[in-house]
PDB file of N, CA and C in Angstrom:
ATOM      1  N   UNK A   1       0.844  -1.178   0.000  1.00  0.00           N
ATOM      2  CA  UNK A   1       0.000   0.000   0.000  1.00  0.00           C
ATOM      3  C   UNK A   1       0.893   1.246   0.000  1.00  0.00           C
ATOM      4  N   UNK A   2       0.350   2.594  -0.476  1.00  0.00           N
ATOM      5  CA  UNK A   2       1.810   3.147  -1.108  1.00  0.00           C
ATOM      6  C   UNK A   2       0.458   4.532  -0.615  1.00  0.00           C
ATOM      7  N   UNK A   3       0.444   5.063   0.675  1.00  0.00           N
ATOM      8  CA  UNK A   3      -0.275   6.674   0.548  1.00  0.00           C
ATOM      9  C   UNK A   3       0.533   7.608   0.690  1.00  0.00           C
ATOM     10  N   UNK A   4       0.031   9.051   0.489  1.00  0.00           N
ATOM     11  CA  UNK A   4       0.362  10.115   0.408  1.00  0.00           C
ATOM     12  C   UNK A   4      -0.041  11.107   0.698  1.00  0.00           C
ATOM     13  N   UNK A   5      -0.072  12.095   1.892  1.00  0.00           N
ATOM     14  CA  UNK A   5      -0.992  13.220   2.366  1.00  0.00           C
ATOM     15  C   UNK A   5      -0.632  14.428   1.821  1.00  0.00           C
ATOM     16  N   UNK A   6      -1.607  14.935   0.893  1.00  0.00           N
ATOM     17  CA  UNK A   6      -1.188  16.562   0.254  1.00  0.00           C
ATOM     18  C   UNK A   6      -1.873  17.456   1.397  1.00  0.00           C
ATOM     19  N   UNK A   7      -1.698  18.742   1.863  1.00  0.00           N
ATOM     20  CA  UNK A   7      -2.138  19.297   2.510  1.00  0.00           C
ATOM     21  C   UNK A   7      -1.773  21.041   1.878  1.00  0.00           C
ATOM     22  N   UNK A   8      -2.909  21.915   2.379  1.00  0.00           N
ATOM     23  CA  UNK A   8      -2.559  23.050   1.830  1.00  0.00           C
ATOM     24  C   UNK A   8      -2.571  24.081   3.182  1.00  0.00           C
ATOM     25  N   UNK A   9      -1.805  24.869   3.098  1.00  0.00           N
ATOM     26  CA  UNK A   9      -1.343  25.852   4.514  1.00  0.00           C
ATOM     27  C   UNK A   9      -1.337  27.093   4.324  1.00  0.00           C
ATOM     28  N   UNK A  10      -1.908  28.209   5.134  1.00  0.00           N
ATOM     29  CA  UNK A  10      -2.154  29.153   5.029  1.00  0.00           C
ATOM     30  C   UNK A  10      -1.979  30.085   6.820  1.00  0.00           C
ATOM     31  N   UNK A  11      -1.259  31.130   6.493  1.00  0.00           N
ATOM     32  CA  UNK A  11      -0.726  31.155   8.206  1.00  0.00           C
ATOM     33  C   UNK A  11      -0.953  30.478   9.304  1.00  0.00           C
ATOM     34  N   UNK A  12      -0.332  28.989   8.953  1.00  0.00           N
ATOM     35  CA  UNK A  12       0.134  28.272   9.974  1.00  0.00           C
ATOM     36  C   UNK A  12      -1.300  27.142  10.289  1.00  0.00           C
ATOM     37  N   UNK A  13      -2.194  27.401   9.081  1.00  0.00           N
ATOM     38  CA  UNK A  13      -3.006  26.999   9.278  1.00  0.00           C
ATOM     39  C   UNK A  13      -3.786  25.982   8.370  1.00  0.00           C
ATOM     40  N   UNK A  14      -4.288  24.931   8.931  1.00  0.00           N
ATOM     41  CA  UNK A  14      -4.581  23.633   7.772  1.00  0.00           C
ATOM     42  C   UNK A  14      -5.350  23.959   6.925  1.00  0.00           C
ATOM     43  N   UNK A  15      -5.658  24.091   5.825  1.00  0.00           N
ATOM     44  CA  UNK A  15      -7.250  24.664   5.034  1.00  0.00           C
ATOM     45  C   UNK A  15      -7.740  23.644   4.538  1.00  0.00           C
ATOM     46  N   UNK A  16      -7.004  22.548   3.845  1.00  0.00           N
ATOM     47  CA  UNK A  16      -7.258  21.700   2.795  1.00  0.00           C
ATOM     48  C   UNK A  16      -6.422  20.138   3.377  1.00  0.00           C
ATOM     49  N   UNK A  17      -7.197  19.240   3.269  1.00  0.00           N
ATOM     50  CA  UNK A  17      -5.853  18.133   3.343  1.00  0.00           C
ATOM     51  C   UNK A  17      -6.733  16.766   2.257  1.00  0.00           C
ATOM     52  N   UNK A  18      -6.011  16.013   1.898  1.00  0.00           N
ATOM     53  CA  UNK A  18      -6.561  14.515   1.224  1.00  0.00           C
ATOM     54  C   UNK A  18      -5.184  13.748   1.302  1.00  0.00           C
ATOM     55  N   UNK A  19      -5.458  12.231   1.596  1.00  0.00           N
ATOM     56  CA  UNK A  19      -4.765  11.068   1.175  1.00  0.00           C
ATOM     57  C   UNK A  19      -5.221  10.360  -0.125  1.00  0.00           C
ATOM     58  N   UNK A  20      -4.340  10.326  -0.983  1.00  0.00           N
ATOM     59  CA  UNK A  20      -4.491   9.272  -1.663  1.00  0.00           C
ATOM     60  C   UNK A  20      -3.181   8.000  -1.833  1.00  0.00           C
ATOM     61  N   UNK A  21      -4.111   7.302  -1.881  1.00  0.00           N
ATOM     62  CA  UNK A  21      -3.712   5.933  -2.110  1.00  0.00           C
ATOM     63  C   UNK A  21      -3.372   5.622  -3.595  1.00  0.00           C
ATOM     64  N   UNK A  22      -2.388   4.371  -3.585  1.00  0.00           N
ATOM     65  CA  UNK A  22      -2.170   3.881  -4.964  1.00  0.00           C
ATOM     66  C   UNK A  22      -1.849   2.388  -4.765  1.00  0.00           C
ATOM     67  N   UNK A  23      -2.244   1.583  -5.416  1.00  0.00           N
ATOM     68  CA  UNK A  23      -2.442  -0.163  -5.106  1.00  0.00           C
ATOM     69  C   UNK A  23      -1.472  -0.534  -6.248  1.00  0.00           C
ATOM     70  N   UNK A  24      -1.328   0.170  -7.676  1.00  0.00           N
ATOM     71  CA  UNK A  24      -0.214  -0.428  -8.571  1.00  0.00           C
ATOM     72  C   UNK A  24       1.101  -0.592  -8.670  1.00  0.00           C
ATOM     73  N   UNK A  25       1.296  -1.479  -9.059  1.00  0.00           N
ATOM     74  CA  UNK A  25       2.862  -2.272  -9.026  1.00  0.00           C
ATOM     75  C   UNK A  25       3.523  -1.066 -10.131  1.00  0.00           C
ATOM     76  N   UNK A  26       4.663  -0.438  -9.599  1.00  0.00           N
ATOM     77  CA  UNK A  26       5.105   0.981 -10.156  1.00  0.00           C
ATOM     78  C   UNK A  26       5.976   1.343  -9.229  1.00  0.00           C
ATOM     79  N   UNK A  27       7.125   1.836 -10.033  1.00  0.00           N
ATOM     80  CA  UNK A  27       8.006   2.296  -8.851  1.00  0.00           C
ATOM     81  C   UNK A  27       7.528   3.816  -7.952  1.00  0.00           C
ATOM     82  N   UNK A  28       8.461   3.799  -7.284  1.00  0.00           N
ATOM     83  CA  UNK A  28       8.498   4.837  -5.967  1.00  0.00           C
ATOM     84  C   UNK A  28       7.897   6.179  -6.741  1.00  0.00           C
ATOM     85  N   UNK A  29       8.781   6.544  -7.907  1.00  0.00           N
ATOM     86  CA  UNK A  29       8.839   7.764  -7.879  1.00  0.00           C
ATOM     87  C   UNK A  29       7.879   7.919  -9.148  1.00  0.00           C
ATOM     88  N   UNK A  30       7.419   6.973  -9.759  1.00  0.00           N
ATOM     89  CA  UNK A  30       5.905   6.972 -10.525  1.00  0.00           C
ATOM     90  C   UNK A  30       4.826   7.395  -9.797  1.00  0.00           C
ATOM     91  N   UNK A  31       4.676   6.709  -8.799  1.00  0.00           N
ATOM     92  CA  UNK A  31       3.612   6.533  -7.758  1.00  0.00           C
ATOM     93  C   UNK A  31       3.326   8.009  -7.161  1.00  0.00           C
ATOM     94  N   UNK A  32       4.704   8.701  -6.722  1.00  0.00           N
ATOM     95  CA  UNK A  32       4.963   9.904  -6.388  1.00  0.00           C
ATOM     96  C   UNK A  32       4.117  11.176  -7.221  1.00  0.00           C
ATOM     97  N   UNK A  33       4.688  10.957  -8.505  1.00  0.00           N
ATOM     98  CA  UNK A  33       4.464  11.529  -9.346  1.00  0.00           C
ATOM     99  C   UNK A  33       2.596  11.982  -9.639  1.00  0.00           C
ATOM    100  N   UNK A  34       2.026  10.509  -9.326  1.00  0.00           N
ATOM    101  CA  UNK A  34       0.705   9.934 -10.195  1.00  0.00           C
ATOM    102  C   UNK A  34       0.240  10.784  -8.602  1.00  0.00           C
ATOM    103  N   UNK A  35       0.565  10.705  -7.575  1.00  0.00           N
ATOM    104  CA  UNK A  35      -0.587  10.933  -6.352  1.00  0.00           C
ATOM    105  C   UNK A  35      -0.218  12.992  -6.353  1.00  0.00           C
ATOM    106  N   UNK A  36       0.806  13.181  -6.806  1.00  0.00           N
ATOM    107  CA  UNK A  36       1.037  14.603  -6.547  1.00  0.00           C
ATOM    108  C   UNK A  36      -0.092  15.252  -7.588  1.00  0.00           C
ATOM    109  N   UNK A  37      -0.034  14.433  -8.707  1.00  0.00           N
ATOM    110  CA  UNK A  37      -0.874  14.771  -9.602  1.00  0.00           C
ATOM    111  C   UNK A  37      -2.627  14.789  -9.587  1.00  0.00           C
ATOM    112  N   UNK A  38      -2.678  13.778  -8.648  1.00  0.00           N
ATOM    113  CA  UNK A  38      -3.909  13.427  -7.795  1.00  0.00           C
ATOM    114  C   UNK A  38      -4.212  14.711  -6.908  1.00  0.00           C
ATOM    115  N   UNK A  39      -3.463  14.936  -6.783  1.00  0.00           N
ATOM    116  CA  UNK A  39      -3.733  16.022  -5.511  1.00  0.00           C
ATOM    117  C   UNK A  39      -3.684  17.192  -5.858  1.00  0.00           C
ATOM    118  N   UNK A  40      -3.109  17.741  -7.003  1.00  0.00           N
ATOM    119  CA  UNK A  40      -3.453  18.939  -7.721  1.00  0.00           C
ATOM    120  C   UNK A  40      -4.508  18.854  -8.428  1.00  0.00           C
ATOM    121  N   UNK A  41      -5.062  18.075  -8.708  1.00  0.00           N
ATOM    122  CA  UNK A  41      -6.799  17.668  -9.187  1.00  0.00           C
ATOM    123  C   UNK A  41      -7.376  17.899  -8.105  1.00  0.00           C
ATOM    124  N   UNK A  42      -7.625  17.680  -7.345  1.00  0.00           N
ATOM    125  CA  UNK A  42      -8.042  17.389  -6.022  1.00  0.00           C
ATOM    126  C   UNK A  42      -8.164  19.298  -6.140  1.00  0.00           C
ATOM    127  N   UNK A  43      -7.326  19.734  -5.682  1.00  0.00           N
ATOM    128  CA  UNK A  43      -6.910  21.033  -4.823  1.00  0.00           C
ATOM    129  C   UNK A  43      -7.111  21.846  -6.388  1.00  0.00           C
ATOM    130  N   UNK A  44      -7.256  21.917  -7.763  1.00  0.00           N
ATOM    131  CA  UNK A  44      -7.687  22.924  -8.300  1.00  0.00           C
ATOM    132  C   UNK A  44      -6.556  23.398  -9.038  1.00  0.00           C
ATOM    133  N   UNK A  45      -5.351  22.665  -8.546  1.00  0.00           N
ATOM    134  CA  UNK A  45      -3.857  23.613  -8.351  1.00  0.00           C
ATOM    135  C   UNK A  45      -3.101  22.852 -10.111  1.00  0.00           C
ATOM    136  N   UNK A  46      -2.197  24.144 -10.174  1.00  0.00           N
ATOM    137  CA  UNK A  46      -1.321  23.715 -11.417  1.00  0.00           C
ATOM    138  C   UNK A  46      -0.027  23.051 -10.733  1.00  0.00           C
ATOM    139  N   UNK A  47       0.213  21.994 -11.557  1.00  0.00           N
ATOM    140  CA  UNK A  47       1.513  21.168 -11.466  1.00  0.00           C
ATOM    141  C   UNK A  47       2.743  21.994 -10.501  1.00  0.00           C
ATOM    142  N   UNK A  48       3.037  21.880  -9.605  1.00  0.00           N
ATOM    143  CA  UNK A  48       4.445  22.285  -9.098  1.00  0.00           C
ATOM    144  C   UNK A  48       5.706  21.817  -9.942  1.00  0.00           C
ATOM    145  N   UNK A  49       6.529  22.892  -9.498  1.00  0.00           N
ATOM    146  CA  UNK A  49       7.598  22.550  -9.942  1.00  0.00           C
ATOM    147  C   UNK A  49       8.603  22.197  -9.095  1.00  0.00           C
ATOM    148  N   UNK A  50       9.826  20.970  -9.389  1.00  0.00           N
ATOM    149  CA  UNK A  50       9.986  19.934  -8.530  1.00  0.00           C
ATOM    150  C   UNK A  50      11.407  20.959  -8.422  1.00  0.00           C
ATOM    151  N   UNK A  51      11.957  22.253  -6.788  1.00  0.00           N
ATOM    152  CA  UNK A  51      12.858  22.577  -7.077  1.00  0.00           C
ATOM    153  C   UNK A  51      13.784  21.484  -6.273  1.00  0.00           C
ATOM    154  N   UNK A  52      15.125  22.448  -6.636  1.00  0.00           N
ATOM    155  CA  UNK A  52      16.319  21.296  -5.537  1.00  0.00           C
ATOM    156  C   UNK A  52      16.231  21.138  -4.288  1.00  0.00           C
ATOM    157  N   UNK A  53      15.478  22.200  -3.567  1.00  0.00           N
ATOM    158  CA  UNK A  53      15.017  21.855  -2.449  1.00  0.00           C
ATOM    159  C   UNK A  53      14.069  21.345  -1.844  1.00  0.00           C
ATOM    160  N   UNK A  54      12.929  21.226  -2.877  1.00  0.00           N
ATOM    161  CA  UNK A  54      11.772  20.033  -2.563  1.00  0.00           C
ATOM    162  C   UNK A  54      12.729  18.905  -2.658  1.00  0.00           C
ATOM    163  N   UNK A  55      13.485  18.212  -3.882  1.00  0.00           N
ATOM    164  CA  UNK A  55      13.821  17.153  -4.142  1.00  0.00           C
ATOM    165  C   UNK A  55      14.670  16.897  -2.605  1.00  0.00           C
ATOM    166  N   UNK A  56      15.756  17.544  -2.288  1.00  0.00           N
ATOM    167  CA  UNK A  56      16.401  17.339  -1.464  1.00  0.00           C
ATOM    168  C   UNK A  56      15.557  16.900  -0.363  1.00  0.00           C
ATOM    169  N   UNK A  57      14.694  17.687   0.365  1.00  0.00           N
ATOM    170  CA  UNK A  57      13.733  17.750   1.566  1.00  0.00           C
ATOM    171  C   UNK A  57      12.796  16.296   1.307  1.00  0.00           C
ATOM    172  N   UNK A  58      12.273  15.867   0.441  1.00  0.00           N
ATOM    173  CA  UNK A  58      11.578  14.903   0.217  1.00  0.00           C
ATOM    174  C   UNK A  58      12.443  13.185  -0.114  1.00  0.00           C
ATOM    175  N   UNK A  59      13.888  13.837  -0.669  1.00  0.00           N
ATOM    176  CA  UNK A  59      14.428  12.203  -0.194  1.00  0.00           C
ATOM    177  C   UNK A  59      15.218  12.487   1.244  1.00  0.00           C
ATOM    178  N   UNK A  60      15.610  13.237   1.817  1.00  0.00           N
ATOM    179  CA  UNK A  60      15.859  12.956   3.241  1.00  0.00           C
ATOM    180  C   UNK A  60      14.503  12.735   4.339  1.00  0.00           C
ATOM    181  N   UNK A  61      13.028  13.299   4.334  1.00  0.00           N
ATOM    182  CA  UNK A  61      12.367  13.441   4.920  1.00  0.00           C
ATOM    183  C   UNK A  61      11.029  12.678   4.538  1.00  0.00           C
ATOM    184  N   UNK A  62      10.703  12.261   3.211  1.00  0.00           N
ATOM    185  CA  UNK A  62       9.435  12.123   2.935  1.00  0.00           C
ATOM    186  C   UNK A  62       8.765  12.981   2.996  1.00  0.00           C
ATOM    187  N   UNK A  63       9.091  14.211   2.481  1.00  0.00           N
ATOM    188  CA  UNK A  63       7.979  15.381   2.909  1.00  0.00           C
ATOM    189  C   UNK A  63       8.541  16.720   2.013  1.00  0.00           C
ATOM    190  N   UNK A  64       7.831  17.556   1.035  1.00  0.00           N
ATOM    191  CA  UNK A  64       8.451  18.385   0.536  1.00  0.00           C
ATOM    192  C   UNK A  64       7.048  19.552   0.442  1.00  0.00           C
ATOM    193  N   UNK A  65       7.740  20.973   0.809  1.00  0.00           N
ATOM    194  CA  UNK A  65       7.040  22.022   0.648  1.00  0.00           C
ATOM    195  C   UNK A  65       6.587  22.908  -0.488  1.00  0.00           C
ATOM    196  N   UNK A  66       5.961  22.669  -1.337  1.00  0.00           N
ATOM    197  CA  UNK A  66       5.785  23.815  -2.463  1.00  0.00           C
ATOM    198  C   UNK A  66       5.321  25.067  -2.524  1.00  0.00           C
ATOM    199  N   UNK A  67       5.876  26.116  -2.657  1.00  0.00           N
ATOM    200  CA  UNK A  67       6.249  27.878  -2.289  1.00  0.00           C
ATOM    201  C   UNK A  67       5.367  28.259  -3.421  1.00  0.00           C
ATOM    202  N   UNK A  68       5.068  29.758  -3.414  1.00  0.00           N
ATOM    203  CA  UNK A  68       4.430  30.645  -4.626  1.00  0.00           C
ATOM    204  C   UNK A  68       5.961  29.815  -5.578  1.00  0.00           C
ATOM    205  N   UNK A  69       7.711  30.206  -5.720  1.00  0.00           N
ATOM    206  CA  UNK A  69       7.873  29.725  -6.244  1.00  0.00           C
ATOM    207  C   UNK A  69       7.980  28.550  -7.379  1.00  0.00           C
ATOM    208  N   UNK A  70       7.509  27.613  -6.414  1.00  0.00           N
ATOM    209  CA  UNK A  70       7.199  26.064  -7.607  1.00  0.00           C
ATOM    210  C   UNK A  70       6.118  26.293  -8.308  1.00  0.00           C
ATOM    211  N   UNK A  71       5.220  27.106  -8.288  1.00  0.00           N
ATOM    212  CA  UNK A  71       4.043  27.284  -8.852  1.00  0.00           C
ATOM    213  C   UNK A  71       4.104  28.485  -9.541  1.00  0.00           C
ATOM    214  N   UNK A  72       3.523  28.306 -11.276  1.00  0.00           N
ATOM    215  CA  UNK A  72       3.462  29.691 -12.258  1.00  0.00           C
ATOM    216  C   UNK A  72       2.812  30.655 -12.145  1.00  0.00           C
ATOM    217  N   UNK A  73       1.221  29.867 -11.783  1.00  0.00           N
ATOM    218  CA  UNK A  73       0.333  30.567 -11.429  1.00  0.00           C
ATOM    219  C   UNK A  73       0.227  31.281  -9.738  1.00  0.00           C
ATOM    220  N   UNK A  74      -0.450  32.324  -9.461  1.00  0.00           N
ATOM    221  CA  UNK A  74      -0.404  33.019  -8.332  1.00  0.00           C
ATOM    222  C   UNK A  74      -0.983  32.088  -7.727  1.00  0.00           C
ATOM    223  N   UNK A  75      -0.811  31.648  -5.962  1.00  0.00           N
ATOM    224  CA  UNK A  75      -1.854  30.909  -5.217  1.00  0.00           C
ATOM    225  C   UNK A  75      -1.865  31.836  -4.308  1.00  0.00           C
ATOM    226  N   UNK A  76      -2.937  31.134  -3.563  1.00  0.00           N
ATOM    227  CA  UNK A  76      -3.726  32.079  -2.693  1.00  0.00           C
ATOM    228  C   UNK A  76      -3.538  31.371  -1.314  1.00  0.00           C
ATOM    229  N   UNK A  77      -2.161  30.759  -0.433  1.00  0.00           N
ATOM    230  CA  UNK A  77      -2.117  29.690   0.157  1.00  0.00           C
ATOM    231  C   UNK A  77      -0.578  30.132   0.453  1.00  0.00           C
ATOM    232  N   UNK A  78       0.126  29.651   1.286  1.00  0.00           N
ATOM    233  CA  UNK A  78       1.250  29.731   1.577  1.00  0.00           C
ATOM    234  C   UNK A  78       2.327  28.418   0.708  1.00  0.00           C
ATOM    235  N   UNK A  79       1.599  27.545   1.280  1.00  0.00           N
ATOM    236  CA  UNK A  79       2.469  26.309   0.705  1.00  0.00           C
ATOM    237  C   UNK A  79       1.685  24.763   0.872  1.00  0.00           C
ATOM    238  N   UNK A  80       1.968  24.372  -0.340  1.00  0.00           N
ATOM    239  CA  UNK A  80       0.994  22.539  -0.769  1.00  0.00           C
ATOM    240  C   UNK A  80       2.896  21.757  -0.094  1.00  0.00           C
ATOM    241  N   UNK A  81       1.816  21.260   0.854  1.00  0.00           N
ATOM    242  CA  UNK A  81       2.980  20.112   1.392  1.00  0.00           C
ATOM    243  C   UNK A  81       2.374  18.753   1.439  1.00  0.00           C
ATOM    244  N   UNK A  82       2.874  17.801   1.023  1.00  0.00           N
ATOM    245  CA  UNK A  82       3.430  16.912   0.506  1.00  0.00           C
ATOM    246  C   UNK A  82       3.799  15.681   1.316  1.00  0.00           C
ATOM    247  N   UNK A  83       3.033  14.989   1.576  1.00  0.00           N
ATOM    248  CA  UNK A  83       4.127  13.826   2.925  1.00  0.00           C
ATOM    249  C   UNK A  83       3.643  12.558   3.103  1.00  0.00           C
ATOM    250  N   UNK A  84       4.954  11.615   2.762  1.00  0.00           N
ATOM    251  CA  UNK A  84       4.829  10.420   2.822  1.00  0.00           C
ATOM    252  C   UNK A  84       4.213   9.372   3.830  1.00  0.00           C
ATOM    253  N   UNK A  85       2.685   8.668   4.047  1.00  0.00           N
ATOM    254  CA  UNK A  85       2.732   8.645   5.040  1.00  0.00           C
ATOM    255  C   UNK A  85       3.040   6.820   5.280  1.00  0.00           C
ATOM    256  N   UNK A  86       2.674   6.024   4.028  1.00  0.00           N
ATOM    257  CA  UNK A  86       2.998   4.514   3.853  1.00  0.00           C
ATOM    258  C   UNK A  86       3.353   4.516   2.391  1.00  0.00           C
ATOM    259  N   UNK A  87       5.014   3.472   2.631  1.00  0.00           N
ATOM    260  CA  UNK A  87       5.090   2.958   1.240  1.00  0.00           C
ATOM    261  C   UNK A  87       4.786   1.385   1.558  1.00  0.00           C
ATOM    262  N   UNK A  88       5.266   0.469   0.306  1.00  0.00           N
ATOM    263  CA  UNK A  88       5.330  -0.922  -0.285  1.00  0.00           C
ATOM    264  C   UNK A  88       6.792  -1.038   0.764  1.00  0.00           C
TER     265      UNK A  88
END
């Protein structure tokens, strides 16, 4: 079983959260990919962009923050975080 909690934050504060799940045989960072994508459906939101410090923060931690930076469009939110909560 392979979930993933997106959550959206706004001074310090929870607004938005969903888990999704993924049951297919697929590596790590497919799976990653497919639920982040899940979750910007979910939340309305355009694709982030994956910087060196998400990447970094998310293979030491399971957990990566996305800023107005990673995102083209303006949000209205501080930051979509990201966090591993079960892999395979």
């Amino acid at each position: 079983m392979f979930r993933m909690w997106g959550k959206i934050w706004k001074d310090n504060h929870l607004l938005r959260d969903i888990v999704i799940e993924n049951n297919k045989e697929d590596t790590r960072t497919h799976k990653v990919f497919e639920a982040l994508d899940e979750i910007c459906y979910a939340f309305d939101l355009g694709k982030p962009i994956w910087l060196d410090s998400c990447v970094a923060d998310f293979r030491k931690h399971s957990r990566a923050r996305f800023t107005q930076d990673s995102f083209i469009e303006q949000i209205d939110f501080d930051y979509l975080e990201i966090q591993m909560i079960e892999e395979d």
